[in-house]
Protein backbone atom coordinates (compact mmCIF):
# COMPACT_ATOMS: atom_id res chain seq x y z
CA UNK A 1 69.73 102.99 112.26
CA UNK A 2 73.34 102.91 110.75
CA UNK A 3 76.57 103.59 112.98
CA UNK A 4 77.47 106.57 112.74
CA UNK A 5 81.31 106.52 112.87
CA UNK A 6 84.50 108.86 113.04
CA UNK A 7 88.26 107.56 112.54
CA UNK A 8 91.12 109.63 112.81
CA UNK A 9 93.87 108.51 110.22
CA UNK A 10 96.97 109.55 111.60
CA UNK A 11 98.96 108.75 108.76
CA UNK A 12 102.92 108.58 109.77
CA UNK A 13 102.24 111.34 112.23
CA UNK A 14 103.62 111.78 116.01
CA UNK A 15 105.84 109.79 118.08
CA UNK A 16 105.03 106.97 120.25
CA UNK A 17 104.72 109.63 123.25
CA UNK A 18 103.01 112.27 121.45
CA UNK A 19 100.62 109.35 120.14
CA UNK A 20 99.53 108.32 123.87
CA UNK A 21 99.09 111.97 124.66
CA UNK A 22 96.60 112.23 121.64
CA UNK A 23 94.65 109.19 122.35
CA UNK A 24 94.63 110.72 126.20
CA UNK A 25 93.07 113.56 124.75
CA UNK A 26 90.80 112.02 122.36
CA UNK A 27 89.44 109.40 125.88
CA UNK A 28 89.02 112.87 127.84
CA UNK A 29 86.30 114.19 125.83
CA UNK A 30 84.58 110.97 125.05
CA UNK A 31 81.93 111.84 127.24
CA UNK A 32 81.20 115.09 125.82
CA UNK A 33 80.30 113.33 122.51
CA UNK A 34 77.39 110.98 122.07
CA UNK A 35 77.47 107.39 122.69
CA UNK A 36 76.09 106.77 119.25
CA UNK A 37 78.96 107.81 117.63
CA UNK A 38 81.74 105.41 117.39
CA UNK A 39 85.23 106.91 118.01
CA UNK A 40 88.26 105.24 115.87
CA UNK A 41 91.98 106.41 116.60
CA UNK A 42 94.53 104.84 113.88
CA UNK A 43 97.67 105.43 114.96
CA UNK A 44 100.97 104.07 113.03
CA UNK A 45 102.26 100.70 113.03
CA UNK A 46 105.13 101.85 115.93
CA UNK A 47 102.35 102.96 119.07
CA UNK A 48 99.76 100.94 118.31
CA UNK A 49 100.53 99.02 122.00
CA UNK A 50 100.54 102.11 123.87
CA UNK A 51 97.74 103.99 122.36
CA UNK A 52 95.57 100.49 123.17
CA UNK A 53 96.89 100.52 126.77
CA UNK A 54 96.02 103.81 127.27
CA UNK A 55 92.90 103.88 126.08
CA UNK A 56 91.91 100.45 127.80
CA UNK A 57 88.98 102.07 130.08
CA UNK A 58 87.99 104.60 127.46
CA UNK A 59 85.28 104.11 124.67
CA UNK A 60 87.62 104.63 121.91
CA UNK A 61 88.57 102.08 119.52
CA UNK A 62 92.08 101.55 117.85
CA UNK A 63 92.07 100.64 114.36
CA UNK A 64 95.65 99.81 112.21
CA UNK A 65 96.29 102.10 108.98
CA UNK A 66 97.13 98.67 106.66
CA UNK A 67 98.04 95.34 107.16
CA UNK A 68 100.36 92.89 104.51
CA UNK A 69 98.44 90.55 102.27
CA UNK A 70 100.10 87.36 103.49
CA UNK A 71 99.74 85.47 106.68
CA UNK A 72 103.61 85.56 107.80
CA UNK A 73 106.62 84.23 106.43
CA UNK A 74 110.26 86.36 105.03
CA UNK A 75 107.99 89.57 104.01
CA UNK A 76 110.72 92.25 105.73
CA UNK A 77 109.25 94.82 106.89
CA UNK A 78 105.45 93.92 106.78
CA UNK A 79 102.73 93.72 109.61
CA UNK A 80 100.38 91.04 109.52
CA UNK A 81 96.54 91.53 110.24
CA UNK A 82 97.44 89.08 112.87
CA UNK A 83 99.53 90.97 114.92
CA UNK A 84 97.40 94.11 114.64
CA UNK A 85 94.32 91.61 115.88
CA UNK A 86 97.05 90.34 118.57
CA UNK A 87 97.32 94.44 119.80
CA UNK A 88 93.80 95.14 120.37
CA UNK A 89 92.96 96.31 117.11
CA UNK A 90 89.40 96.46 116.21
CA UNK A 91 89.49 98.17 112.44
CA UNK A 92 91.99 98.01 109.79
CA UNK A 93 91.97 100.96 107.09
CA UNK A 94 92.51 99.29 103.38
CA UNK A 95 92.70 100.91 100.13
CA UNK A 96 93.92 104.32 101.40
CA UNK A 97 94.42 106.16 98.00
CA UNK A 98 98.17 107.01 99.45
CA UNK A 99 98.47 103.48 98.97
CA UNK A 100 97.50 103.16 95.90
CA UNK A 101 98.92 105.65 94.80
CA UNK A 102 102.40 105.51 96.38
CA UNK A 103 102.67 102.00 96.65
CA UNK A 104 100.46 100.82 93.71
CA UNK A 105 97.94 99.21 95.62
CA UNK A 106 95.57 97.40 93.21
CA UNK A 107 91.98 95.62 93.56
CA UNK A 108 94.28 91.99 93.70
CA UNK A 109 96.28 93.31 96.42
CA UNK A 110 93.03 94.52 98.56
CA UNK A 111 91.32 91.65 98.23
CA UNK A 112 94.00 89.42 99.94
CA UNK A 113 94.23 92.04 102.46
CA UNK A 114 89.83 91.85 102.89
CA UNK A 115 90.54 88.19 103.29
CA UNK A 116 93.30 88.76 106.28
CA UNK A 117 91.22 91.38 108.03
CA UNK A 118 88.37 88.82 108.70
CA UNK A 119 90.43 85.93 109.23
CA UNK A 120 91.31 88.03 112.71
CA UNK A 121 88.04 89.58 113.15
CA UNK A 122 88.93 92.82 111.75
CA UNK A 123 86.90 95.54 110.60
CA UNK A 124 87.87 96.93 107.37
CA UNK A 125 87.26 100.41 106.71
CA UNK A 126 87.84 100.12 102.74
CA UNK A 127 88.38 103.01 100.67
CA UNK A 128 87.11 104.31 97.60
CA UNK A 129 87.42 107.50 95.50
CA UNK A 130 88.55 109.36 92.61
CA UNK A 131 91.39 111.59 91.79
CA UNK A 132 91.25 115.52 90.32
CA UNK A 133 91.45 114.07 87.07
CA UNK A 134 88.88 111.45 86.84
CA UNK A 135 86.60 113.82 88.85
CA UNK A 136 87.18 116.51 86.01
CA UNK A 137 86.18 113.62 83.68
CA UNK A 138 83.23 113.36 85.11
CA UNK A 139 84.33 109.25 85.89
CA UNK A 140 84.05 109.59 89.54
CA UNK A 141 80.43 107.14 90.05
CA UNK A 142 82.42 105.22 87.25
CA UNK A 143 85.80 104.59 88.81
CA UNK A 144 83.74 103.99 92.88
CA UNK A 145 81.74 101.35 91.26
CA UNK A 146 84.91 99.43 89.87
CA UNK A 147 86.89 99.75 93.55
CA UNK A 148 83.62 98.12 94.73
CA UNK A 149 82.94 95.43 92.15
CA UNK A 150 86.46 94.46 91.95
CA UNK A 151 86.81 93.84 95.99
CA UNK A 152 83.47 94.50 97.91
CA UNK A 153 81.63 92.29 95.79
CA UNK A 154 83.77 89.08 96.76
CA UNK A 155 82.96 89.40 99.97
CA UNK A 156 80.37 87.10 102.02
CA UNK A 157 77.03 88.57 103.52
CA UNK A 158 78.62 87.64 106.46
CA UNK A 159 81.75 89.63 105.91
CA UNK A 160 79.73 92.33 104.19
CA UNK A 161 77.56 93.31 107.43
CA UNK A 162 80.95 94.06 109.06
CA UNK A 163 82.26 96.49 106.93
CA UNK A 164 82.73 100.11 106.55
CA UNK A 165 83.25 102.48 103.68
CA UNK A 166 85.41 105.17 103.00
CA UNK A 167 84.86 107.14 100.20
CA UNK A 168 87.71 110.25 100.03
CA UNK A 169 88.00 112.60 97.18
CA UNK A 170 91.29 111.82 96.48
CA UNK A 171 91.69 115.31 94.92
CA UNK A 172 90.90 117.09 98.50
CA UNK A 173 92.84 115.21 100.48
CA UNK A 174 95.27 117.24 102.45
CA UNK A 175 94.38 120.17 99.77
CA UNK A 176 91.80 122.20 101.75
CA UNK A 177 89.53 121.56 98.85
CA UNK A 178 86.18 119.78 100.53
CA UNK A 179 83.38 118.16 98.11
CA UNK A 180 80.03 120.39 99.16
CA UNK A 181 78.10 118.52 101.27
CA UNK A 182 75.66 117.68 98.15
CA UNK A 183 78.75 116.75 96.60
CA UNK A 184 79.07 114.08 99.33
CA UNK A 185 75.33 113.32 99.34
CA UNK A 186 75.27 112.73 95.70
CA UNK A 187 78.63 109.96 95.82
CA UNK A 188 77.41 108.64 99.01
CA UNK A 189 74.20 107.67 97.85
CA UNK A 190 75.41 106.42 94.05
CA UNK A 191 77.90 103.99 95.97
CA UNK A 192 74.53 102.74 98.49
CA UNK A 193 73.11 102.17 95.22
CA UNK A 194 76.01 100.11 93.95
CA UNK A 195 76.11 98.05 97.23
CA UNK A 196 72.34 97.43 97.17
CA UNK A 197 72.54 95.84 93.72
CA UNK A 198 74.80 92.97 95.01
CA UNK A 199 73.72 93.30 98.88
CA UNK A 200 70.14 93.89 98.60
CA UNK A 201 68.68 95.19 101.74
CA UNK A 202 71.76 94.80 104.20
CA UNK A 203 73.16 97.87 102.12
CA UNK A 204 70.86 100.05 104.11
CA UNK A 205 72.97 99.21 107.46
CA UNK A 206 76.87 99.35 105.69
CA UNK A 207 78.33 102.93 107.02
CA UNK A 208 79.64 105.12 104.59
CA UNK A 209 82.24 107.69 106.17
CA UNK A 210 83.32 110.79 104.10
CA UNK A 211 87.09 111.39 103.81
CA UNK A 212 88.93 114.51 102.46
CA UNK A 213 89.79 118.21 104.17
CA UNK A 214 86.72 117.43 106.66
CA UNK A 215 87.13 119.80 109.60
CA UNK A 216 85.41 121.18 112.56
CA UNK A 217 83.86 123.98 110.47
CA UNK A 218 82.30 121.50 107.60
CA UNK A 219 81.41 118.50 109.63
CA UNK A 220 77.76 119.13 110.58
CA UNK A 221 77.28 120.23 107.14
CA UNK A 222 78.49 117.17 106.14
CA UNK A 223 77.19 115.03 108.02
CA UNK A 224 73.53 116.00 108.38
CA UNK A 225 73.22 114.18 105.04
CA UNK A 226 71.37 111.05 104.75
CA UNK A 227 73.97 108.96 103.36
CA UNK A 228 77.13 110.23 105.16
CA UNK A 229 77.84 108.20 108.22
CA UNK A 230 80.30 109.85 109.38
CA UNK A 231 83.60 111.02 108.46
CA UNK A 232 87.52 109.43 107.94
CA UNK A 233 89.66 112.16 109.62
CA UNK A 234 93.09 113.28 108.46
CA UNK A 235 95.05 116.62 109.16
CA UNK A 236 92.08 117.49 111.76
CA UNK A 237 92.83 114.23 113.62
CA UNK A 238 96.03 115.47 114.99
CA UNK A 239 94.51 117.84 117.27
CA UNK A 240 92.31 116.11 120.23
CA UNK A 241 90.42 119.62 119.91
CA UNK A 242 89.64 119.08 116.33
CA UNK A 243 88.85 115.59 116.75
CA UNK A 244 86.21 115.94 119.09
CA UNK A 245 84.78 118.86 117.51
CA UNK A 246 84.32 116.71 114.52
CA UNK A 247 82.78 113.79 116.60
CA UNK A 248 80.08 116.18 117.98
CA UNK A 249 79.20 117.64 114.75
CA UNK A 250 76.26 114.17 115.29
């Protein structure tokens, strides 16, 4: 049986005290929600030390939002998948389509940053998805399988069973809009497909998280579909309430 997983992407959100007090919240419902479901808190760059420390006795994991593509060295300004490991991260979220789009993230630059991940035993929750336009195009399965070829596909079976997808409609993120939950069935299962054709059978057991406007009212919906594993959690992240609501939609 897959993991069934949800991460809260806080995106540059709160302050390194309002952070803790999130993740406080988040750790004081963990027991209300089932211990099958994995519970991810990324938290920026900034209060990624004291979310970790307060969650130490919790069942919450901390995951990073990005890390750089290089090792270390005169890159001002970076963090290195190295120092994330060095925090207590466990996951590392790569290919965000903010950062693609705002910082023109391309297939070259993710793979170096695949490549850093697992050199510090990293979990990469890679992301994949298609904008307003290419959905109205109908070139949404078209533009998924090319984010996947172009970096998934260079990865080891080894690095491949420790991986997690993302896919976020890139055109409902932080719009309200939501893809129906056949929407999400139908995307979810096209990029399975594309995984099994390189993977073969280990595709079965890769989680596959929805990402876009998913909210306490949608995510059962959602997630009672056989292909979504669970969900990657913006604006509703922000709120321990909303969180957890979310993580007992299982």
């Amino acid at each position: 049986m897959r993991k069934k997983i949800v991460a809260g992407n806080w995106k540059m959100n709160t302050l390194p005290a309002e952070g803790v007090e999130l993740a406080k919240g988040v750790a004081a419902g963990r027991n209300e929600v089932c211990d099958c479901v994995t519970m991810i808190v990324c938290p920026p760059f900034t209060h990624i030390h004291s979310v970790v420390e307060s969650l130490k006795r919790s069942n919450v994991e901390v995951g990073a939002q990005d890390c750089a593509t290089e090792v270390k060295g005169a890159y001002t300004g970076e963090v290195s998948a190295e120092m994330i490991a060095a925090l207590g991260c466990k996951y590392v979220i790569l290919g965000h389509s903010e950062r693609r789009q705002y910082y023109g993230e391309t297939s070259e630059t993710l793979n170096k940053k695949m490549s850093r991940a697992y050199e510090n035993g990293l979990t990469p929750i890679y992301c994949v998805g298609e904008n307003l336009e290419e959905r109205e195009a109908e070139r949404h399965f078209e533009v998924c399988k090319s984010q996947i070829e172009e970096v998934v596909y260079n990865l080891t079976e080894e690095q491949f069973g420790n991986l997690v997808i993302a896919y976020e409609p890139v055109w409902a993120i932080g719009t309200g809009k939501t893809a129906t939950a056949e929407q999400a069935e139908e995307i979810h299962a096209y990029i399975r497909e594309v995984l099994r054709a390189k993977f073969g059978a280990a595709a079965e057991e890769c989680p596959i998280l929805y990402g876009g406007s998913c909210k306490p009212s949608n995510a059962a919906e959602i997630f009672s579909k056989e292909n979504v594993d669970g969900g990657l959690i913006g604006g509703a992240a922000l709120k321990a309430e909303d969180f957890l609501a979310i993580c007992k939609a299982f």
